[in-house]
Protein backbone atom coordinates (compact mmCIF):
# COMPACT_ATOMS: atom_id res chain seq x y z
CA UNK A 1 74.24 267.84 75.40
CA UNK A 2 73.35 264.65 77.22
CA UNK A 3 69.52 264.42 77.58
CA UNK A 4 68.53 262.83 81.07
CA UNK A 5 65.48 261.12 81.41
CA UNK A 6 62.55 263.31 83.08
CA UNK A 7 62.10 260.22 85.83
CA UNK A 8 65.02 260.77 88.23
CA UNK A 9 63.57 258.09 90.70
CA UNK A 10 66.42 255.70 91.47
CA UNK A 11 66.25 252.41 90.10
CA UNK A 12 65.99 250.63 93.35
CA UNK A 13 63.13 252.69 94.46
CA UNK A 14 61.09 251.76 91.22
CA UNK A 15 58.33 248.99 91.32
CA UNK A 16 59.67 245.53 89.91
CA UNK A 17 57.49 244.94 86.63
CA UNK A 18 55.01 241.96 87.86
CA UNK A 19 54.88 238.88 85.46
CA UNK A 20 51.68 238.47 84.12
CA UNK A 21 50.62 234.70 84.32
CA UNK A 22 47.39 233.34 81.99
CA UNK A 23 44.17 232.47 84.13
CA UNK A 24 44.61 228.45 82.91
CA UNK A 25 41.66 226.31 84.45
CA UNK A 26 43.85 224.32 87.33
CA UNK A 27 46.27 226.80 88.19
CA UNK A 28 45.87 227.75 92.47
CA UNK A 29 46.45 231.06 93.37
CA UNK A 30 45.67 232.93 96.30
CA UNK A 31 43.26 236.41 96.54
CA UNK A 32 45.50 238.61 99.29
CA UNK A 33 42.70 240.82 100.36
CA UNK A 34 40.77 237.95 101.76
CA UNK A 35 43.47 235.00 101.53
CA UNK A 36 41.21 233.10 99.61
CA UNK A 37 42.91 229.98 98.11
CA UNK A 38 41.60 228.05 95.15
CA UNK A 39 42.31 226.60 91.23
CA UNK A 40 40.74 228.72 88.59
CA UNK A 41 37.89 227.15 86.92
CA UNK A 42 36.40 230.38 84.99
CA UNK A 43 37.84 233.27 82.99
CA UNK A 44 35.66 235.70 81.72
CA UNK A 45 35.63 239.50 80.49
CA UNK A 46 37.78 241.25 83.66
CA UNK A 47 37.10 238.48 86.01
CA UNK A 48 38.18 235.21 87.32
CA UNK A 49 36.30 232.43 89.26
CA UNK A 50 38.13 230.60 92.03
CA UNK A 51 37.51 226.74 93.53
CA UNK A 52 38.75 225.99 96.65
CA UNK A 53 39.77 222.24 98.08
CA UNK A 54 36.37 222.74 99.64
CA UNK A 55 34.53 223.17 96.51
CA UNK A 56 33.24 226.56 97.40
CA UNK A 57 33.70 229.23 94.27
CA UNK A 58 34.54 233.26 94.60
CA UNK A 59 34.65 235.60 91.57
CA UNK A 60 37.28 238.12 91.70
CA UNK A 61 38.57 240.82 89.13
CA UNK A 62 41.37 240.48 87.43
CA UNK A 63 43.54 243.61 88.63
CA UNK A 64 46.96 244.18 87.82
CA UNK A 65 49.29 242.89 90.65
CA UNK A 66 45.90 241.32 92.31
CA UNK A 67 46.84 237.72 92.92
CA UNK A 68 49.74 235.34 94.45
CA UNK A 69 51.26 232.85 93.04
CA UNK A 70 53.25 230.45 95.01
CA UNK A 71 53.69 233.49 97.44
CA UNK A 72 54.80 235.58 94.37
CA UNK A 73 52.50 239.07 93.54
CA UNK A 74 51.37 237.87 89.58
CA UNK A 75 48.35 239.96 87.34
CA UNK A 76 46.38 237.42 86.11
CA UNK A 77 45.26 237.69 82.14
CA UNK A 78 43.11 236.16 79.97
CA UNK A 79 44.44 232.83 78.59
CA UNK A 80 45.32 232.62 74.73
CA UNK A 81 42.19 230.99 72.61
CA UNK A 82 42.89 227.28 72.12
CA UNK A 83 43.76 226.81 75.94
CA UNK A 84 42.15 223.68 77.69
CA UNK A 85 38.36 224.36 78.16
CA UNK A 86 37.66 222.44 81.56
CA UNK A 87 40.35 221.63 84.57
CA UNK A 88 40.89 218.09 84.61
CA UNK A 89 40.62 216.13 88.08
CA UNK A 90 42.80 214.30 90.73
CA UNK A 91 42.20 210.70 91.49
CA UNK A 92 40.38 212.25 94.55
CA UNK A 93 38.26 214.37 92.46
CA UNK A 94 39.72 217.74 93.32
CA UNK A 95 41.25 220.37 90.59
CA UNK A 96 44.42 219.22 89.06
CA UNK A 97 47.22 221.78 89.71
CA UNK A 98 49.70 220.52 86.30
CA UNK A 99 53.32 221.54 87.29
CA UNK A 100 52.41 222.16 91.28
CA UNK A 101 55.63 221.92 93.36
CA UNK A 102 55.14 219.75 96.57
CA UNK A 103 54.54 221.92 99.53
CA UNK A 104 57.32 221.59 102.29
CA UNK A 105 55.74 218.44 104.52
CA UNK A 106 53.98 220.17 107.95
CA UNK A 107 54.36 219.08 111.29
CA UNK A 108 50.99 217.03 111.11
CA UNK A 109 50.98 213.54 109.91
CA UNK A 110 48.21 211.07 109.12
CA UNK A 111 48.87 207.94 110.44
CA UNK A 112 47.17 204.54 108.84
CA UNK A 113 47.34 200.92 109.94
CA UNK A 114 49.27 198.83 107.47
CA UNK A 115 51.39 199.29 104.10
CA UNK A 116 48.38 198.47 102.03
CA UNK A 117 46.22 201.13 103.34
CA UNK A 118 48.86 204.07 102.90
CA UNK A 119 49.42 202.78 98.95
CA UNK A 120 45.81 203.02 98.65
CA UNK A 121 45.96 206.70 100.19
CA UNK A 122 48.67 207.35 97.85
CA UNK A 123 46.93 206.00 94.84
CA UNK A 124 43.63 207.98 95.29
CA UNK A 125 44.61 211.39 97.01
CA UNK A 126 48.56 211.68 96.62
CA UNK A 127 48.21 214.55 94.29
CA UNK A 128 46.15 216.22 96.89
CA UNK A 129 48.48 215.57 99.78
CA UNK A 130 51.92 216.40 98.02
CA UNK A 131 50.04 220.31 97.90
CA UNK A 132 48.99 220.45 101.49
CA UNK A 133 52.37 218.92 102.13
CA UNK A 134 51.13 215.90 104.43
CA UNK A 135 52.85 212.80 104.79
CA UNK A 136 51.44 209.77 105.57
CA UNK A 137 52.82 206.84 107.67
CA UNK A 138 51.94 203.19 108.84
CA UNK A 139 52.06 201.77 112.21
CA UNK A 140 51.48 198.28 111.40
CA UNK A 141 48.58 197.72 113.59
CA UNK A 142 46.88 200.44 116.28
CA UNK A 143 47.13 198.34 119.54
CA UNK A 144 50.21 200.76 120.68
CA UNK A 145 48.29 203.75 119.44
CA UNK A 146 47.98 205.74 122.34
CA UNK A 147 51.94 205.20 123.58
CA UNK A 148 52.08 206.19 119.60
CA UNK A 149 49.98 209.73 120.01
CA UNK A 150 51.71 209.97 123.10
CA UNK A 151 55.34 209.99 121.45
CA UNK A 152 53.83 212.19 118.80
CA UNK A 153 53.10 215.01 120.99
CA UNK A 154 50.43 216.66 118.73
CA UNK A 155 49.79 219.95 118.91
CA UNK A 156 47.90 223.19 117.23
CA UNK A 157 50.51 223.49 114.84
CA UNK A 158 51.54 219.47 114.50
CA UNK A 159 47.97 217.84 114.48
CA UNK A 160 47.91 214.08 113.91
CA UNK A 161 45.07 211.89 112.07
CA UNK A 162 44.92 208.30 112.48
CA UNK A 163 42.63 206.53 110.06
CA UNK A 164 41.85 202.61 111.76
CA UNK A 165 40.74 199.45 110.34
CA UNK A 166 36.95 197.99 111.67
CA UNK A 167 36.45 200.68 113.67
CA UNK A 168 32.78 199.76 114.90
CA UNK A 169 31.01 200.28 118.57
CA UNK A 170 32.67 197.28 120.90
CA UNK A 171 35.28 196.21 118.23
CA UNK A 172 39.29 196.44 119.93
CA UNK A 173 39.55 198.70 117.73
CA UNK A 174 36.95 201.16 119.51
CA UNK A 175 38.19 200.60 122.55
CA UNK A 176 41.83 201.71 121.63
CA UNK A 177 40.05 204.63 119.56
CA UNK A 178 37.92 206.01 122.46
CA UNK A 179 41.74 206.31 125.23
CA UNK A 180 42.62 208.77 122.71
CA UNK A 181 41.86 211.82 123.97
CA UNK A 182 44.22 214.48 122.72
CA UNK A 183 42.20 217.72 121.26
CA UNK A 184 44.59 217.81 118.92
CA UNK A 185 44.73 214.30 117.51
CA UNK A 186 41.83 212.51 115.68
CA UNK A 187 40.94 208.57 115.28
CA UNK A 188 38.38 207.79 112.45
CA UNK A 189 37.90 204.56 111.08
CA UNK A 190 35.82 202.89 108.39
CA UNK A 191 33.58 199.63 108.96
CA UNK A 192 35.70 196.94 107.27
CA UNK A 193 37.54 194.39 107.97
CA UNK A 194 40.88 195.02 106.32
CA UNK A 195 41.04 198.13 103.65
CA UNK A 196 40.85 195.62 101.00
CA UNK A 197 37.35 195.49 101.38
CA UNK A 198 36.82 199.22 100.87
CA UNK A 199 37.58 198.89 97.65
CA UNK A 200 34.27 198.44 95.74
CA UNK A 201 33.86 194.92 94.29
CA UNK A 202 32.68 195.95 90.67
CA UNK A 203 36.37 197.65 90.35
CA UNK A 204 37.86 194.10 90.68
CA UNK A 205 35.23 192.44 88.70
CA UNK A 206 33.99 190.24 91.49
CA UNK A 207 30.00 190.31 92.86
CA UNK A 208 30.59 190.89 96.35
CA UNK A 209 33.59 190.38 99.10
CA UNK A 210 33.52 186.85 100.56
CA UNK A 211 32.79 186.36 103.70
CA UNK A 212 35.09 184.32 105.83
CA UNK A 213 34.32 182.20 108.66
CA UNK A 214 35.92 183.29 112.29
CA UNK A 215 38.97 182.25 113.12
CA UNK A 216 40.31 181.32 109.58
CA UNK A 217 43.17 184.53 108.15
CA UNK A 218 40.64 187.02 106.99
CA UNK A 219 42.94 187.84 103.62
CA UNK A 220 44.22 184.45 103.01
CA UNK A 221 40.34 183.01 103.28
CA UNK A 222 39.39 185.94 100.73
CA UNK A 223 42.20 184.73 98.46
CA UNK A 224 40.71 181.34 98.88
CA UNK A 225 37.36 182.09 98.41
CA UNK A 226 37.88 184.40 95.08
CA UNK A 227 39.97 181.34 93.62
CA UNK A 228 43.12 183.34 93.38
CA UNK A 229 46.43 182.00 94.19
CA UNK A 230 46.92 182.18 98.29
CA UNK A 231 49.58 185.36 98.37
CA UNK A 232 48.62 188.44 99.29
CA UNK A 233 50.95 190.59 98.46
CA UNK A 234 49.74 189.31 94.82
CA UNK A 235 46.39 189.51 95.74
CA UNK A 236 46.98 193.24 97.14
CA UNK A 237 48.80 194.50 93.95
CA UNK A 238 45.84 192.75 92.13
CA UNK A 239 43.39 194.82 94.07
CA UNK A 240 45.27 197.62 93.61
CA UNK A 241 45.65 197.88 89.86
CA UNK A 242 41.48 198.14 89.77
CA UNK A 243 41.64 201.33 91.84
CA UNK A 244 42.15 204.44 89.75
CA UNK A 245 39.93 207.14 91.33
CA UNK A 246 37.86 207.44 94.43
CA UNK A 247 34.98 206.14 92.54
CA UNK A 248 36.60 203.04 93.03
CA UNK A 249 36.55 203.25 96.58
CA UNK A 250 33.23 203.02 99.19
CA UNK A 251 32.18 206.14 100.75
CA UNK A 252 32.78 205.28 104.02
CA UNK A 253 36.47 205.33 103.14
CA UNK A 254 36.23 208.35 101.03
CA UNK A 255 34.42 210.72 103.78
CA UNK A 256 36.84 209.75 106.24
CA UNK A 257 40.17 210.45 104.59
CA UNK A 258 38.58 213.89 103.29
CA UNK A 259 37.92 214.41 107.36
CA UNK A 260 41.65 213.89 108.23
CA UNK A 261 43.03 216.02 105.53
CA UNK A 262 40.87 218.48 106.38
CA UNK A 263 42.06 218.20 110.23
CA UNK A 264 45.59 217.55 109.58
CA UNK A 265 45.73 221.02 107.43
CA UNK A 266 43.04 223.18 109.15
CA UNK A 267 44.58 226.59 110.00
């Protein structure tokens, strides 16, 4: 006789089997009971410890079917012995996520000044972006900025950062700053002169940036000053190669990037 099975439940109303994924330090995955977000950094007997972009940390237990990963339901386990000890770090300083797929680009954009300063974005937090899926852009110059915000049309879902060059009380560039006025759109700046000068000066093996009499090309007299040859797109490249995290880069630059991504991808 044939012998049936004792589990007559048809196979499309059984559960799918859930892959079971190993808790590696760096890999992001998402708690659905409270929609926290983070990399793990910790795996220990029947529990896992989460970092979000944030920095803050959550233990949770490792249930079956407990987690999501890349919107998929996953159990996390217990990685095999041998497995990296530590998560290793972005340029920015945030968990590395090896193998991350970049997130579809949102509405939002950050918006900089000038070619230089969106490499120098790239260079430092492009890992960091390509997750939150932001794009950045250059305007070449910010005296069109708020006929630029205007076109943008920002919005609660399609925010729009704008990071600006000497942006101190009384400069132009405060003055353009201040008619934007959009809840939805934020201007930061940092102090300097050009973003070449947020780079710190011990990365490029100099004492201090030059300064450069009014009047004169502020780039060209640096170039002049420093004894290098007088092209700055050599002199930016230059510059460039010296940055390779953001402890290259002065903290009024750092804190104010941070503050756009965190506007650009705030829920």
């Amino acid at each position: 006789m044939r012998q049936y099975s004792a589990d007559l439940t048809p196979p499309w109303k059984k559960p799918k089997p859930v892959p079971e994924v190993p808790a590696e330090p760096g890999l992001v995955v998402e708690e659905p009971g409270t929609g926290f977000c983070g990399a793990v950094i910790r795996c220990e007997a029947g529990t896992v410890t989460l970092e979000d972009r944030f920095g803050k940390h959550r233990v949770f237990p490792m249930e079956p079917r407990g987690f999501l990963l890349e919107g998929r339901v996953v159990t996390l386990v217990r990685p095999a012995p041998g497995g990296p000890a530590r998560p290793t770090r972005t340029a920015s300083g945030s968990v590395a996520v090896p193998g991350a797929r970049a997130r579809v680009a949102r509405a939002g954009r950050i918006y900089v000044e000038g070619r230089h300063d969106a490499e120098l974005v790239e260079r430092v937090w492009g890992d960091d972006l390509r997750i939150e899926g932001v794009v950045v852009e250059y305007l070449e110059g910010v005296d069109d900025l708020p006929s630029i915000v205007s076109e943008f049309a920002p919005g609660a879902d399609a925010r729009l950062g704008v990071l600006v060059d000497h942006l101190v009380p009384g400069s132009k560039e405060w003055r353009i700053a201040q008619s934007v006025t959009s809840e939805h759109a934020l201007v930061v700046g940092h102090p300097y002169i050009d973003i070449w000068e947020a780079v710190k000066p011990s990365s490029l093996g100099i004492e201090a940036w030059p300064r450069v009499p009014r009047g004169q090309d502020w780039k060209t007299g640096v170039c002049r000053a420093l004894g290098w040859p007088e092209n700055t797109g050599a002199a930016w490249q230059r510059i460039l190669s010296g940055v390779h995290s953001y402890k290259d880069l002065e903290p009024e630059l750092l804190g104010r990037v941070e503050e756009l991504i965190d506007f650009v991808t705030a829920p």
